[in-house]
C-alpha atoms as a PDB file:
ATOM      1  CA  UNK A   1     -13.990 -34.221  24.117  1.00  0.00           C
ATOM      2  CA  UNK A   2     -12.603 -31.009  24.368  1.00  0.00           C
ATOM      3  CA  UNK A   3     -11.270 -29.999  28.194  1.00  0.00           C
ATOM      4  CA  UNK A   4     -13.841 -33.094  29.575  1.00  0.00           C
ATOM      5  CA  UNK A   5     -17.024 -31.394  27.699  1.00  0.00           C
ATOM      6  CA  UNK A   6     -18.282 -32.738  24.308  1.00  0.00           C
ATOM      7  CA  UNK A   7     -17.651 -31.119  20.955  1.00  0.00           C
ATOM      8  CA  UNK A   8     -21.261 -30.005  20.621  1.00  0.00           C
ATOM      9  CA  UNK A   9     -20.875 -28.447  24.806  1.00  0.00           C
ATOM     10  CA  UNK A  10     -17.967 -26.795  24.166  1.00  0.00           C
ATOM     11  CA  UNK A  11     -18.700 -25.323  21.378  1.00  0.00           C
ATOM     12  CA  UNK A  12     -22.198 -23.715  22.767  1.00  0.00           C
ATOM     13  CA  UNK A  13     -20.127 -22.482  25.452  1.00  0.00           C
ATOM     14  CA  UNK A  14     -17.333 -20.936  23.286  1.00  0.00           C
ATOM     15  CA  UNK A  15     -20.373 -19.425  21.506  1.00  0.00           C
ATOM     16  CA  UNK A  16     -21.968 -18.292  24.969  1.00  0.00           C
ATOM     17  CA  UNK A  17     -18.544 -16.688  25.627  1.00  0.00           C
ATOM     18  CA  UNK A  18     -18.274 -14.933  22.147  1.00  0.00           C
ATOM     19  CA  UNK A  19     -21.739 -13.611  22.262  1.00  0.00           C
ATOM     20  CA  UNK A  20     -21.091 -11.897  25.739  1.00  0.00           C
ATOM     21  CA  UNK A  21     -17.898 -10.428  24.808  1.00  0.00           C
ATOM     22  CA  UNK A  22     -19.716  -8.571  21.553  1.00  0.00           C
ATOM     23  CA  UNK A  23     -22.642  -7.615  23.653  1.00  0.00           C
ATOM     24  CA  UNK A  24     -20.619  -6.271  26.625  1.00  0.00           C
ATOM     25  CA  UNK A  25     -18.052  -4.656  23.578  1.00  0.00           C
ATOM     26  CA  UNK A  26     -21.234  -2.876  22.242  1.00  0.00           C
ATOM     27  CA  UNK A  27     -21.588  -1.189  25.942  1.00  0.00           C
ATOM     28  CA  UNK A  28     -17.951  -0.459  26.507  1.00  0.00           C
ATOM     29  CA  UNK A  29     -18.015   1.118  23.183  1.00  0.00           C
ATOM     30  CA  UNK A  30     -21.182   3.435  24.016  1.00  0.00           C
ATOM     31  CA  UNK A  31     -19.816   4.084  26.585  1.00  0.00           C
ATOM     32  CA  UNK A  32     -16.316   5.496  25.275  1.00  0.00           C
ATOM     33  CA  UNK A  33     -18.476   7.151  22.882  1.00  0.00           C
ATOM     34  CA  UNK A  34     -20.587   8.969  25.731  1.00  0.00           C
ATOM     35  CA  UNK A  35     -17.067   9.762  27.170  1.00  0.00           C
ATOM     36  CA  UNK A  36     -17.590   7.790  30.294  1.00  0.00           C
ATOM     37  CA  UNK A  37     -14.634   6.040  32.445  1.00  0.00           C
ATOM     38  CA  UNK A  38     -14.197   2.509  31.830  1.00  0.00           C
ATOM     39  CA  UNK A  39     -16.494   0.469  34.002  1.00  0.00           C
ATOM     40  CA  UNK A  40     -17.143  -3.289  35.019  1.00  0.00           C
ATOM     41  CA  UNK A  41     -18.650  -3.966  30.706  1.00  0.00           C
ATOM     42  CA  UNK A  42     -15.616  -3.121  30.106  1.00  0.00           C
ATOM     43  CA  UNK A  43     -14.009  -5.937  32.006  1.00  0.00           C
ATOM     44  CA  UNK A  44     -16.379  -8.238  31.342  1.00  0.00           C
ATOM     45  CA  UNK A  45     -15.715  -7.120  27.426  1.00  0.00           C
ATOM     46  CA  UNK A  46     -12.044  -7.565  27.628  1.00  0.00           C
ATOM     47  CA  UNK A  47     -11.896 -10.924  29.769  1.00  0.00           C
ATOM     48  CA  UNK A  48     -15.108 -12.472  27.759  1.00  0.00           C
ATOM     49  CA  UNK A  49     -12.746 -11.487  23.872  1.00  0.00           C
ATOM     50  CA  UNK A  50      -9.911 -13.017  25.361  1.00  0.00           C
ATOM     51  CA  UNK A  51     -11.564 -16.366  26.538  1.00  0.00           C
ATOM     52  CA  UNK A  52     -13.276 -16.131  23.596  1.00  0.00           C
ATOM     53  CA  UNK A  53      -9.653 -16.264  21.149  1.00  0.00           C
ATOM     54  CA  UNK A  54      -8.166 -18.417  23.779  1.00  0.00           C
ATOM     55  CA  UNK A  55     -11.080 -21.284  23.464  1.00  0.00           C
ATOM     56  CA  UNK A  56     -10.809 -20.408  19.607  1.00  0.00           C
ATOM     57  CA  UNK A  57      -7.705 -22.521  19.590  1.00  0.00           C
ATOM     58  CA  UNK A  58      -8.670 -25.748  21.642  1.00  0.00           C
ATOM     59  CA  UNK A  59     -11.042 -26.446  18.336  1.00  0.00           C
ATOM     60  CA  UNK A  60      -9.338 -29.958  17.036  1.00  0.00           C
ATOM     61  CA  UNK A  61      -7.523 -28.828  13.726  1.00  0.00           C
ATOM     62  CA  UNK A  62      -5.472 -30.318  11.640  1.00  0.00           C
ATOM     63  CA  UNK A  63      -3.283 -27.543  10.128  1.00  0.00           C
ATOM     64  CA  UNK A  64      -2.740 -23.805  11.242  1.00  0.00           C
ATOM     65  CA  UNK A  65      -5.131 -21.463   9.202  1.00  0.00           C
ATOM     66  CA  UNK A  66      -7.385 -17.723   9.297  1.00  0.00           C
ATOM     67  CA  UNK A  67      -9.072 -18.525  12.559  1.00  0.00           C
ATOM     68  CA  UNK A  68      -5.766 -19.483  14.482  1.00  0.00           C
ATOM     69  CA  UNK A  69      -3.969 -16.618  12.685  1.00  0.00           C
ATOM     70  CA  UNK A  70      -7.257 -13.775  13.444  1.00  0.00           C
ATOM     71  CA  UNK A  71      -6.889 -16.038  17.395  1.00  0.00           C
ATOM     72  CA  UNK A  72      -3.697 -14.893  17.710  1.00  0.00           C
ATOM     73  CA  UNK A  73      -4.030 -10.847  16.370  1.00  0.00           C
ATOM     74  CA  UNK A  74      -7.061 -10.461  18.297  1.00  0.00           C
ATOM     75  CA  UNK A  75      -4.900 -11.634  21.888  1.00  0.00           C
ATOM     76  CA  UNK A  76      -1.906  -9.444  20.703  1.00  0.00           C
ATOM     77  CA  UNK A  77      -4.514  -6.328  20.328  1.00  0.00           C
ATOM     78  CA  UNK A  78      -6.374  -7.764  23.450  1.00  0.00           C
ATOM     79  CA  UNK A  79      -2.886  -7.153  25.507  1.00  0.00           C
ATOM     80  CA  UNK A  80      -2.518  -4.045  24.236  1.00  0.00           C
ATOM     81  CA  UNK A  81      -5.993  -3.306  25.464  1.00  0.00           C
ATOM     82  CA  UNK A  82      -4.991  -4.273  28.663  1.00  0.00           C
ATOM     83  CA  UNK A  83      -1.928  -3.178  29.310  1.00  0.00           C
ATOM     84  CA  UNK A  84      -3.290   0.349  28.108  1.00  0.00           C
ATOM     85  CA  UNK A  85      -6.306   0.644  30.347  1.00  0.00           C
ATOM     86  CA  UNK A  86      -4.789  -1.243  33.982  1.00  0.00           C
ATOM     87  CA  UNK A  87      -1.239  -0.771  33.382  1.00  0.00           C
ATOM     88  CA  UNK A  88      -1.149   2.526  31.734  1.00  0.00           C
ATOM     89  CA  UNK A  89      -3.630   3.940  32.966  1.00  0.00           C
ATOM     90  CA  UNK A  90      -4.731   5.355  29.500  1.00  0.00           C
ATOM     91  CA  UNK A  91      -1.798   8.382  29.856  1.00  0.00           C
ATOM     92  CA  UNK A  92      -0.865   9.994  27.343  1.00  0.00           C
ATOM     93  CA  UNK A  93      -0.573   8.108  24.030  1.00  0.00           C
ATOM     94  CA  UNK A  94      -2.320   5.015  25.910  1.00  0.00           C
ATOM     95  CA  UNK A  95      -5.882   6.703  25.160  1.00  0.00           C
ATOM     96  CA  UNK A  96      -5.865   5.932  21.970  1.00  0.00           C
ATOM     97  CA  UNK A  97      -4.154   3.123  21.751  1.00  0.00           C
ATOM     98  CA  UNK A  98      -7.089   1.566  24.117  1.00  0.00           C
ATOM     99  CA  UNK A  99      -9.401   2.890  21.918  1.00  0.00           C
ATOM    100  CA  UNK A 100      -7.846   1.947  18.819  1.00  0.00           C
ATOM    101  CA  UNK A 101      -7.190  -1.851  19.971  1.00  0.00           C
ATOM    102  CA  UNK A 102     -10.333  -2.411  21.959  1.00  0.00           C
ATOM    103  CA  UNK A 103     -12.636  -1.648  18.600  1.00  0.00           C
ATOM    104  CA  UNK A 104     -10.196  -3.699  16.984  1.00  0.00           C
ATOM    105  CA  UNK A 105     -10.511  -6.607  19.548  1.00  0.00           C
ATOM    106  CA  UNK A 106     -14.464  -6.290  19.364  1.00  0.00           C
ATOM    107  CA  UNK A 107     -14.209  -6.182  15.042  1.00  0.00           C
ATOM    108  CA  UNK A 108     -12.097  -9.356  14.539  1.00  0.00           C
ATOM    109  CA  UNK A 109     -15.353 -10.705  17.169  1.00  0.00           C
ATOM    110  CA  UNK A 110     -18.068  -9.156  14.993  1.00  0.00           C
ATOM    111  CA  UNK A 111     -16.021 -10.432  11.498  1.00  0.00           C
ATOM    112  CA  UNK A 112     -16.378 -13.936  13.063  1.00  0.00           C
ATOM    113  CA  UNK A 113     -19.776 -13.571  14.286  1.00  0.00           C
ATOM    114  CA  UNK A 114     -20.790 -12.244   9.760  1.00  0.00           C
ATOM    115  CA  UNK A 115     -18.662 -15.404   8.731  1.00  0.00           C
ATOM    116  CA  UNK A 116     -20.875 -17.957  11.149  1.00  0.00           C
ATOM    117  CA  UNK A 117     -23.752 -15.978  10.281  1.00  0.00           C
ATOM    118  CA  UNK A 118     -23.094 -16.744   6.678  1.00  0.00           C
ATOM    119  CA  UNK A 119     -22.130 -20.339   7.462  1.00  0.00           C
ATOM    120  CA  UNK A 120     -25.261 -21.101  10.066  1.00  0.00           C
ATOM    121  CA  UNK A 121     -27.911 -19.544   9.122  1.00  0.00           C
ATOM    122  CA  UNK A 122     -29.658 -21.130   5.854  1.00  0.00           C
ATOM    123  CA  UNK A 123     -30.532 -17.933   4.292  1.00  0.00           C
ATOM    124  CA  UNK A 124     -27.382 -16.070   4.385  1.00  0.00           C
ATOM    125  CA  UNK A 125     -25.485 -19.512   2.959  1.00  0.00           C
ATOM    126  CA  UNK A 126     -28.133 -19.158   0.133  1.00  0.00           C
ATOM    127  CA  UNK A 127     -27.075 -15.856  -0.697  1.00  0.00           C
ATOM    128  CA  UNK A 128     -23.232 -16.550  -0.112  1.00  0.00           C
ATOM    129  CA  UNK A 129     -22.597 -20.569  -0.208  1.00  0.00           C
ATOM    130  CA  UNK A 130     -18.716 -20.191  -0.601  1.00  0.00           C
ATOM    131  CA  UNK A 131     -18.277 -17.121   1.647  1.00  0.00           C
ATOM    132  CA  UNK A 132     -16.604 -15.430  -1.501  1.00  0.00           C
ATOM    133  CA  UNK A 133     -19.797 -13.759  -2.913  1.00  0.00           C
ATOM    134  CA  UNK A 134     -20.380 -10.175  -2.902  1.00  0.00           C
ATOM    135  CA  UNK A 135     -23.141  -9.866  -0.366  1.00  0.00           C
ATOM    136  CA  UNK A 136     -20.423 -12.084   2.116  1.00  0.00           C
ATOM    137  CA  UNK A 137     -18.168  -9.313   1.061  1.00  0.00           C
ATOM    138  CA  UNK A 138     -20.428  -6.097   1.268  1.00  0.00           C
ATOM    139  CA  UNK A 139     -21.879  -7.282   4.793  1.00  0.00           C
ATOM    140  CA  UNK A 140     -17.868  -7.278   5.847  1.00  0.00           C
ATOM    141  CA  UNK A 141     -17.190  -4.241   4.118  1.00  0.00           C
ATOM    142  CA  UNK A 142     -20.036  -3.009   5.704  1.00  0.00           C
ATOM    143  CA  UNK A 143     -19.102  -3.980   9.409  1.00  0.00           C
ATOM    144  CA  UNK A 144     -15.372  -2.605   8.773  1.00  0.00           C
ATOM    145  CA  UNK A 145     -16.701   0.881   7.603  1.00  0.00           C
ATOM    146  CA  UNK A 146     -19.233   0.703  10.730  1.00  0.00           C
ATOM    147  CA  UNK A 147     -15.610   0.107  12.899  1.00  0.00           C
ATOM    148  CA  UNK A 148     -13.563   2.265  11.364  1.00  0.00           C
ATOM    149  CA  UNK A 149     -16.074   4.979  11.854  1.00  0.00           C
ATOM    150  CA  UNK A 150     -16.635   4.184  15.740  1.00  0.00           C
ATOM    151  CA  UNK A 151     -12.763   4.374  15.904  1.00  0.00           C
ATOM    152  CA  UNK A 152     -12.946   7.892  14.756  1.00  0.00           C
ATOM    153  CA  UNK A 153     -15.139   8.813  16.638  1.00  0.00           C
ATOM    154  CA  UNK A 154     -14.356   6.713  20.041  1.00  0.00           C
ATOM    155  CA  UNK A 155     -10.760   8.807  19.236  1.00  0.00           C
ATOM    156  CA  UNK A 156     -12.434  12.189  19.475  1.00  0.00           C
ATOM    157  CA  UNK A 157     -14.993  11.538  21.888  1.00  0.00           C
ATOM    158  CA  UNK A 158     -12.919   9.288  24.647  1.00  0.00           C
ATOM    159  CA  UNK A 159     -10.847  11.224  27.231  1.00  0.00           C
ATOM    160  CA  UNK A 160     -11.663   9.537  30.343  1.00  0.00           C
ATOM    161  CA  UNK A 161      -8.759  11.627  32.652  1.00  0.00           C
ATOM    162  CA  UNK A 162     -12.266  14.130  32.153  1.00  0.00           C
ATOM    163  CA  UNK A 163     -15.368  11.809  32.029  1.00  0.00           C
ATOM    164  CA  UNK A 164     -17.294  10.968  34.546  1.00  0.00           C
ATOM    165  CA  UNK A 165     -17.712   7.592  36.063  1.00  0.00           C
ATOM    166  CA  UNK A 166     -19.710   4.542  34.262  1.00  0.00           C
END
């Protein structure tokens, strides 16, 4: 039992929780890069990624490892987020430091979403049984190229003192 639901509950609705926060991430993003104020998929992005790293951790485990460790970086960049966008008010050198720590926040999602692809589904285990085999490592390489390029261009694009509303 895991905060009075079973293992196999819980873990559906840490899944649920995950899937909404890169789904609502994909719109925020679009809509940084279509220059557009932050709007209510934003908040729904930011609040789903951290209940998302915050359920991450209420997983029984026996020793500290990557998923506690990737838990903790994505809350860290999560605050930042946060603080950038409601406290901050994205002035000045806030702007990009939204940009560049929401993308981050939705990438460590998307990383974990590739590594329970590879784990879940049969024919992506087939292909990559250990999760050390090149097409596990070209479908991350992949995914970080796709997120380093929507940084770019989120940087560029985003200026939200000018946009118009979502």
């Amino acid at each position: 039992m895991i905060v009075g639901l079973s293992v196999g509950a819980f873990t559906t609705l840490h899944v649920i929780i995950s899937l909404i926060g890169l789904v609502s991430g994909v719109v925020a993003v679009a809509a940084m890069l279509a220059d557009k104020r932050p709007g209510p998929w934003t908040a729904v992005f930011l609040c789903s990624t951290v209940l998302t790293s915050a359920t991450g951790f209420l997983f029984h485990s026996a020793k500290i490892g990557p998923p506690h460790i990737l838990g903790v970086l994505s809350l860290i960049v999560l605050a930042l987020a946060c603080a950038a966008l409601y406290g901050f008010r994205l002035r000045g050198a806030w702007r990009p430091v939204y940009v560049i720590s929401a993308l981050l926040a939705l990438y460590f999602n998307a990383f974990v979403a590739v590594v329970q692809a590879f784990d879940k589904i049969a024919a992506l285990k087939a292909l990559a049984p250990t999760g050390s085999e090149p097409p596990f490592l070209v479908a991350q390489l992949v995914l970080l190229g796709v997120f380093v390029a929507l940084g770019v261009l989120a940087t560029r694009r985003f200026h939200p003192m000018l946009a118009q509303p979502a």
